[in-house]
N, C-alpha and C. Protein backbone atom coordinates (compact mmCIF):
# COMPACT_ATOMS: atom_id res chain seq x y z
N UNK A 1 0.83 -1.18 0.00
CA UNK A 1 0.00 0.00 0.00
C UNK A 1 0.88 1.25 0.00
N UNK A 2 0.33 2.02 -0.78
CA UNK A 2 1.16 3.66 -1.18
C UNK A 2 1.21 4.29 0.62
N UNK A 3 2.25 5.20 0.87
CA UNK A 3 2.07 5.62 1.83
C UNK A 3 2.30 7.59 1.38
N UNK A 4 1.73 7.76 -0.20
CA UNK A 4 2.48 8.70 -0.70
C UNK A 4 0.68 9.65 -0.93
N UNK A 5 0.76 11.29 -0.98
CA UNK A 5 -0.24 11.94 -0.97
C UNK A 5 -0.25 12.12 -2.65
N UNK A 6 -1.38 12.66 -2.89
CA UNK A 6 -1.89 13.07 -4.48
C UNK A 6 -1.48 14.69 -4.12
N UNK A 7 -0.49 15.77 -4.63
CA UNK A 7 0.21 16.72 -4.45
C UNK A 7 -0.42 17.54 -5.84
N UNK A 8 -0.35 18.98 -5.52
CA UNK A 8 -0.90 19.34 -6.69
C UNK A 8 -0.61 21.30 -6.51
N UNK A 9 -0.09 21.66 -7.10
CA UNK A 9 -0.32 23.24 -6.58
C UNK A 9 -0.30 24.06 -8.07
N UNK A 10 -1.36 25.13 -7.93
CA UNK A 10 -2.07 25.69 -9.19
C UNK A 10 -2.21 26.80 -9.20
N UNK A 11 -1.48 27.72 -9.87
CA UNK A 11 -1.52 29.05 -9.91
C UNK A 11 -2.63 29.28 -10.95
N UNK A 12 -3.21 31.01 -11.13
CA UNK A 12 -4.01 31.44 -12.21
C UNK A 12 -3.49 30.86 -13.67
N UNK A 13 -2.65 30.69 -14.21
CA UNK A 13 -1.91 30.14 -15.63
C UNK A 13 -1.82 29.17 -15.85
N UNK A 14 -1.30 28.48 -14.50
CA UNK A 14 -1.06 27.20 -15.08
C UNK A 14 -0.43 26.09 -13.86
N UNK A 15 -1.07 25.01 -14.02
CA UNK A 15 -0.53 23.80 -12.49
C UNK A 15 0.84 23.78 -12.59
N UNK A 16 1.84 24.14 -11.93
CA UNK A 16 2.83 23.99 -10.88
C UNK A 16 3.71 22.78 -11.17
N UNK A 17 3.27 21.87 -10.94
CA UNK A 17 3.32 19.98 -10.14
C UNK A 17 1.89 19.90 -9.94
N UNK A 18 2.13 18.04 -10.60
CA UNK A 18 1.25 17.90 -9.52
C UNK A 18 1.86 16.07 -10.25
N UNK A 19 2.06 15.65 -8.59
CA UNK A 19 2.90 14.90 -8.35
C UNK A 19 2.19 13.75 -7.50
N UNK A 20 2.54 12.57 -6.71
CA UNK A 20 2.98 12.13 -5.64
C UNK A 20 3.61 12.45 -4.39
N UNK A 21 3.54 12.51 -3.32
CA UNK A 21 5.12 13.07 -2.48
C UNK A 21 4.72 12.46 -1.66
N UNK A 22 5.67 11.85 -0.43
CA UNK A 22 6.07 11.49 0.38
C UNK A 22 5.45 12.25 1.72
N UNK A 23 5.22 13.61 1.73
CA UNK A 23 5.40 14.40 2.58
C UNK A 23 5.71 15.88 2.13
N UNK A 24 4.58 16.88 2.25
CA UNK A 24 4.91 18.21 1.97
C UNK A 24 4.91 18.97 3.64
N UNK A 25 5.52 19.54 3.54
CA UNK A 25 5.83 20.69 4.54
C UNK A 25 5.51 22.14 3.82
N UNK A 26 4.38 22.76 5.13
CA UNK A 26 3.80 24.10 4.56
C UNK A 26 4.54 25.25 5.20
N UNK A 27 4.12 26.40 4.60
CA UNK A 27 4.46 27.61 5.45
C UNK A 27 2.53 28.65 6.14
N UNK A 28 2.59 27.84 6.88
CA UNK A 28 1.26 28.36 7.13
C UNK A 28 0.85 29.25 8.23
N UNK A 29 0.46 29.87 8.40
CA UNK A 29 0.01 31.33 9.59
C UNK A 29 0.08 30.67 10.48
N UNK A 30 -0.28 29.36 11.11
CA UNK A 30 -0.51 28.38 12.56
C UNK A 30 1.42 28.16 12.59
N UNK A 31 2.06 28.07 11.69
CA UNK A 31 3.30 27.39 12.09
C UNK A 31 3.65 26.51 10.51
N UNK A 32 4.90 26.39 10.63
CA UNK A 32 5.18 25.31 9.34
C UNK A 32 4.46 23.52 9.88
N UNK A 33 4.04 23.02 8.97
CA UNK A 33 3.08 22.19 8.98
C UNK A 33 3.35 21.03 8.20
N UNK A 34 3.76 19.74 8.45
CA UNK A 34 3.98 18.63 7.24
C UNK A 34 2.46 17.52 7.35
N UNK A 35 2.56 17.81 6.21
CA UNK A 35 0.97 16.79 5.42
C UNK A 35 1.79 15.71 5.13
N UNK A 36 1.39 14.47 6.28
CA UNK A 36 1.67 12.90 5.27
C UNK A 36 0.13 12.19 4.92
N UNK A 37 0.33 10.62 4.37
CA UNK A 37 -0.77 10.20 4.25
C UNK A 37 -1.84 9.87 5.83
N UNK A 38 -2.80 10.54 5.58
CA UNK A 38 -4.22 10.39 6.22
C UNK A 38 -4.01 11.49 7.27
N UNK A 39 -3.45 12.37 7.11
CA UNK A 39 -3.13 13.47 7.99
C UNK A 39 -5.06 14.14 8.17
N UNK A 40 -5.51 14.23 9.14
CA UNK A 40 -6.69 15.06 9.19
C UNK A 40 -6.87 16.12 8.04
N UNK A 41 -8.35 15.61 7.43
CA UNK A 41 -8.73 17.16 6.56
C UNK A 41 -8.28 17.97 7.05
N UNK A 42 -7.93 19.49 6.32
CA UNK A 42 -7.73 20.78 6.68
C UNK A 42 -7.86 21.93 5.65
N UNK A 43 -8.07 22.92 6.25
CA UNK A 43 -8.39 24.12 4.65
C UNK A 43 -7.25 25.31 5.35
N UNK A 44 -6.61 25.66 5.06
CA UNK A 44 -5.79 26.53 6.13
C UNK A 44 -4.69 27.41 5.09
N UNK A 45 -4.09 28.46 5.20
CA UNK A 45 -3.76 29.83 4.42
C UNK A 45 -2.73 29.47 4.79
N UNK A 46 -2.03 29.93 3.72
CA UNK A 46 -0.15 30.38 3.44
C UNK A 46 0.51 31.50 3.79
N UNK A 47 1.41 31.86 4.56
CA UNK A 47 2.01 32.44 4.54
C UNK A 47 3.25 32.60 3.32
N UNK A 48 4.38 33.64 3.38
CA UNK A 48 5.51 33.56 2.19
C UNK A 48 6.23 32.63 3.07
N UNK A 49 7.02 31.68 2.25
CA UNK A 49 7.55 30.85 2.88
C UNK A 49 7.97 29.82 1.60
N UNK A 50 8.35 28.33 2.14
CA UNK A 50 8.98 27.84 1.28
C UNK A 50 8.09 26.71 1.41
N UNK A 51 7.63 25.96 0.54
CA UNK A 51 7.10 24.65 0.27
C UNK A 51 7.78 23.52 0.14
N UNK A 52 7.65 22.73 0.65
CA UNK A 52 9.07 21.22 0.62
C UNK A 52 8.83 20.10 0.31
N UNK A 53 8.81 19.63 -0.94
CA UNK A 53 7.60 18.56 -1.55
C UNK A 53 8.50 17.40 -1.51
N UNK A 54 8.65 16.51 -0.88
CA UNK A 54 9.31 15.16 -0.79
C UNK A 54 8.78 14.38 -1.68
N UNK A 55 9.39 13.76 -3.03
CA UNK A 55 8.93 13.58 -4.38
C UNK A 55 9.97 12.24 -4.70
N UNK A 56 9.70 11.26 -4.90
CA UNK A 56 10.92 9.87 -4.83
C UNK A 56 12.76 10.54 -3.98
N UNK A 57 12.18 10.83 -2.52
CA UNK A 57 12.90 11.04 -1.54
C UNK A 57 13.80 11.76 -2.25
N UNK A 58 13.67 12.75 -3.04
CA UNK A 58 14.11 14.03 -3.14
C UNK A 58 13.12 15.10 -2.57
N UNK A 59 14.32 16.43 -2.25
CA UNK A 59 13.27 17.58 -1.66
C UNK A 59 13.05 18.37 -3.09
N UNK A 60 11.88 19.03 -3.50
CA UNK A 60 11.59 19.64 -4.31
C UNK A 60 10.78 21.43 -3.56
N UNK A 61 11.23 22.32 -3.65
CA UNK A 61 11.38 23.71 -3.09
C UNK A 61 10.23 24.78 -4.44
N UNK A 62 9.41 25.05 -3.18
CA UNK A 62 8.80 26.08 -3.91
C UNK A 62 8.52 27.37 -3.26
N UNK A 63 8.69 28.38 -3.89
CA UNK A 63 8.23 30.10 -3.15
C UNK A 63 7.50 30.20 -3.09
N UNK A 64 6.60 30.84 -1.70
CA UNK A 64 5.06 31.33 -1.83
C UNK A 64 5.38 32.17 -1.48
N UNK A 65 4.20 32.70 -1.84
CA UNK A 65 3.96 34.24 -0.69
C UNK A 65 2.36 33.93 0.34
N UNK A 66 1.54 33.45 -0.66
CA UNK A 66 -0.17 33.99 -0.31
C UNK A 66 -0.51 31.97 -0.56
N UNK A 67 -1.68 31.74 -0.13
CA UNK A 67 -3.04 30.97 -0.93
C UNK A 67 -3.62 30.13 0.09
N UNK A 68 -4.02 29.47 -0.66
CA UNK A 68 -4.93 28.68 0.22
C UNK A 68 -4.97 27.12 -0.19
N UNK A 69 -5.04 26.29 1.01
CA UNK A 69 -4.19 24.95 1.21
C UNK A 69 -5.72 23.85 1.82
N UNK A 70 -6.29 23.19 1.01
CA UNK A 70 -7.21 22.10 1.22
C UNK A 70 -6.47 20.75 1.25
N UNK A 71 -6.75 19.78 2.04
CA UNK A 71 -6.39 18.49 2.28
C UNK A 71 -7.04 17.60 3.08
N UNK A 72 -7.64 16.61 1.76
CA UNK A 72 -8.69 15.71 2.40
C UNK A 72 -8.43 14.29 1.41
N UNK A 73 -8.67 13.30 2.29
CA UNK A 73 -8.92 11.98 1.58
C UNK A 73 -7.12 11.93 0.76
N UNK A 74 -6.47 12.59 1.45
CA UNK A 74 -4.90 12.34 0.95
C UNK A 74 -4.65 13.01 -0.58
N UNK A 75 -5.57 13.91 -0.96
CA UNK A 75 -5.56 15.15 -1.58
C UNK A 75 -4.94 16.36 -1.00
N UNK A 76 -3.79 16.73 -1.55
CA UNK A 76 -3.35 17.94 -0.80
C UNK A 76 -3.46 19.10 -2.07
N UNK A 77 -4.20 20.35 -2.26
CA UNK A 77 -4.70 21.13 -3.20
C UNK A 77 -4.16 22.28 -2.58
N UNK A 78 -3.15 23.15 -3.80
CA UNK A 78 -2.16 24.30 -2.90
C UNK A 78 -3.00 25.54 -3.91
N UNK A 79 -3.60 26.52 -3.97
CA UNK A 79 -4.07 27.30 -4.76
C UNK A 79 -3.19 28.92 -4.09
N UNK A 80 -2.34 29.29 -5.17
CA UNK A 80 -1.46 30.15 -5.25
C UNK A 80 -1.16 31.45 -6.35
N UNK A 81 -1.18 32.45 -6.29
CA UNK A 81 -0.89 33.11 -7.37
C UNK A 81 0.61 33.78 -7.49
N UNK A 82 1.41 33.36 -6.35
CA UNK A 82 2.58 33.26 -6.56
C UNK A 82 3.85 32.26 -6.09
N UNK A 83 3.16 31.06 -6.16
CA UNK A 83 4.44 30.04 -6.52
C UNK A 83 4.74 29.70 -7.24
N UNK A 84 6.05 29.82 -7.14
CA UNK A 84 7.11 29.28 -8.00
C UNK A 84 8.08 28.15 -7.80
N UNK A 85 8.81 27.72 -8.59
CA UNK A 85 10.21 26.48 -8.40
C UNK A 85 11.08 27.76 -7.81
N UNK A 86 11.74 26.92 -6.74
CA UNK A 86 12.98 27.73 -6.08
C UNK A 86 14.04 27.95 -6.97
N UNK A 87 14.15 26.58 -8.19
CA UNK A 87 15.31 27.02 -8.87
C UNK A 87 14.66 27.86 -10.26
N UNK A 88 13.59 28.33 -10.30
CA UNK A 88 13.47 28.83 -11.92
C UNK A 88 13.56 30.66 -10.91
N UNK A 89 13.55 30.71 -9.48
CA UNK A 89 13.92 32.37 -9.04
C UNK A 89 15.20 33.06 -9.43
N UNK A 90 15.55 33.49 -10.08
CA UNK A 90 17.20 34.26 -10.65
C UNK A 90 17.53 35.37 -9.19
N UNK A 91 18.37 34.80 -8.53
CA UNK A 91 19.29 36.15 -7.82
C UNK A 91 18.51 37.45 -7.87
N UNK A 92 18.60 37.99 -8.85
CA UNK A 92 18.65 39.58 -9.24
C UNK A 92 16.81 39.89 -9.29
N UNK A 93 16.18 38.82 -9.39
CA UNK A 93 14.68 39.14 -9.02
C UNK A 93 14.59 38.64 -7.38
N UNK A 94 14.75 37.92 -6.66
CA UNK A 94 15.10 38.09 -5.52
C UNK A 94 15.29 39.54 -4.94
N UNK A 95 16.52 39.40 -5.28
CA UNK A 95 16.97 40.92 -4.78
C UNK A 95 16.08 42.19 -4.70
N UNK A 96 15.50 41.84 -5.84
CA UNK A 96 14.25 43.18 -6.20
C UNK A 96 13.20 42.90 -5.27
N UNK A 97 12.83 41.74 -5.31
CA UNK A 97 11.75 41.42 -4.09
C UNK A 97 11.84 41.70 -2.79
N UNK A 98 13.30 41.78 -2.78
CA UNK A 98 13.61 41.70 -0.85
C UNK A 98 13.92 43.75 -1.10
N UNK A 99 14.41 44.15 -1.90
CA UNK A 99 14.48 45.66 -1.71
C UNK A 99 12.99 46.42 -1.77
N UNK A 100 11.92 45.51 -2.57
CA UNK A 100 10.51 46.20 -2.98
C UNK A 100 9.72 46.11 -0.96
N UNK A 101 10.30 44.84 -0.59
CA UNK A 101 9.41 44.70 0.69
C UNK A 101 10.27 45.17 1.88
N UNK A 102 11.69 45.46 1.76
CA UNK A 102 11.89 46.37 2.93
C UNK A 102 11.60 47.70 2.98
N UNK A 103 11.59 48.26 1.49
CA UNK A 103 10.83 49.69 1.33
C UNK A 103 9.62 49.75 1.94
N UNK A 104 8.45 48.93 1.43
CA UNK A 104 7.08 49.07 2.29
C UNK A 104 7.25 48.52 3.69
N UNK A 105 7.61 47.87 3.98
CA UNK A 105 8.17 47.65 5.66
C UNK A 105 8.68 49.06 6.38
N UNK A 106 9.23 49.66 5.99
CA UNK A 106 10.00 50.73 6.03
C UNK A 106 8.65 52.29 6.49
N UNK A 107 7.99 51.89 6.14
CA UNK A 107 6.60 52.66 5.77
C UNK A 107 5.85 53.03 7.33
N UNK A 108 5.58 54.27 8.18
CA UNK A 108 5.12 54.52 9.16
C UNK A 108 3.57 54.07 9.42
N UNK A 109 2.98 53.81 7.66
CA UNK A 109 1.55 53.89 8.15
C UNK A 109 1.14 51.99 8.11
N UNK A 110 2.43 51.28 8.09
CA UNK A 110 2.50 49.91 7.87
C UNK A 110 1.77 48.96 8.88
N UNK A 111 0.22 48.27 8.64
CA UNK A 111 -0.06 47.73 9.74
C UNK A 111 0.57 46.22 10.19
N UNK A 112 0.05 45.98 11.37
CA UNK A 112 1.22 44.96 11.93
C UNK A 112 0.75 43.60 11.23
N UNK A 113 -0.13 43.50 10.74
CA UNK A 113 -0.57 41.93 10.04
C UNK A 113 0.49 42.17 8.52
N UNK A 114 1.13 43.01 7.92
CA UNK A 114 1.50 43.20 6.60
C UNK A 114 2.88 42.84 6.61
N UNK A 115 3.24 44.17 8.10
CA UNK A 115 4.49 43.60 8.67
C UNK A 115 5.11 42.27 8.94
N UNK A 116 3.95 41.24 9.76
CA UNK A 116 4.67 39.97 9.90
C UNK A 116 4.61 39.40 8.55
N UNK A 117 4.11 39.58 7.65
CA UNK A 117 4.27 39.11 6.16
C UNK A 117 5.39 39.11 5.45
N UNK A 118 5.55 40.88 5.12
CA UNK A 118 6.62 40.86 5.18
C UNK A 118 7.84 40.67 5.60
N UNK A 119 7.68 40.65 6.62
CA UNK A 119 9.06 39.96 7.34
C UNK A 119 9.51 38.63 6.93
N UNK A 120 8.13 37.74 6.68
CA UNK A 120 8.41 36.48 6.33
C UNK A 120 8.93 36.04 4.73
N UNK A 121 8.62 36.75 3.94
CA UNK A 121 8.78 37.37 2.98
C UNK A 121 10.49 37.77 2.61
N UNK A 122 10.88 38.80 3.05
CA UNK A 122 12.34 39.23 3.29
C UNK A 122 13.11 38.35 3.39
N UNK A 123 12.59 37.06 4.57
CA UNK A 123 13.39 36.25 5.14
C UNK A 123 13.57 35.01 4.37
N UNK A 124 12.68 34.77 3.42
CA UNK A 124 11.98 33.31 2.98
C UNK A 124 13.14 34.16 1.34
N UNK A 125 13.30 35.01 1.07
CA UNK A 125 13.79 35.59 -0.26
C UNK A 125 15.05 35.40 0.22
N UNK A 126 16.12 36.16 1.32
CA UNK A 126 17.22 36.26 1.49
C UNK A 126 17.77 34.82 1.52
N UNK A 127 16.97 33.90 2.18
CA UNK A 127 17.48 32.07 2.21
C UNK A 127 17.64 31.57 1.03
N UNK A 128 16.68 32.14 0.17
CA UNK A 128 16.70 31.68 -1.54
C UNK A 128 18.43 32.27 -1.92
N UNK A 129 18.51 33.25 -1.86
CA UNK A 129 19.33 34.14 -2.26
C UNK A 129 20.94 33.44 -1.84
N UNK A 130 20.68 32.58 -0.94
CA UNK A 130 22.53 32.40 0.12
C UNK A 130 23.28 31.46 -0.54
């Protein structure tokens, strides 16, 4: 018997993956979070962060920022309008990302829910970046 989830993540354009895995690890507002098989339903939001898709016991890396994360019956459904493959991010758009969000961080009228975003954001870009 499979001990592997039905994986799937889908931006506005176009599906992502959509794979098998072993085990994904989320970046989610409650805490980072790993989905194996028969893990309890759940519907639960993304933070920016990194996605970690365990795929024939390789790690496979994806960027979020935003979406929303259903998982039932060993269906895990990632709905995103900005993930990406960690390796298709180039350096120099990074860079732009982490200078665009310390500018609005930077910002007096910045509320504190945007802030911890960003922060996560900054942080989840600069790790890409090392």
């Amino acid at each position: 018997m499979s001990e592997k989830i039905e994986f799937e993540i889908i931006s506005p354009d176009e599906t992502i993956i959509k794979a098998e895995a072993d085990q994904v690890i989320l970046p989610a507002f409650e805490g980072l979070m790993t989905i194996l098989k028969n893990h309890i339903s759940l519907v639960t939001f993304l933070r920016p962060g990194i996605i970690v898709a365990t795929i024939d016991n390789k790690n496979k890396n994806f960027y979020v920022e935003d979406g929303t994360v259903e998982f039932s019956e060993n269906n895990l459904l990632i709905l995103s309008s900005t993930a990406k493959d960690v390796n298709n991010i180039k350096t120099e758009e990074a860079q732009k990302m982490i200078a665009n969000a310390k500018q609005a961080i930077s910002k007096n009228d910045i509320k504190d829910k945007d802030k911890y975003i960003l922060s996560y954001k900054i942080d989840t870009l600069q790790e890409i970046t090392q």
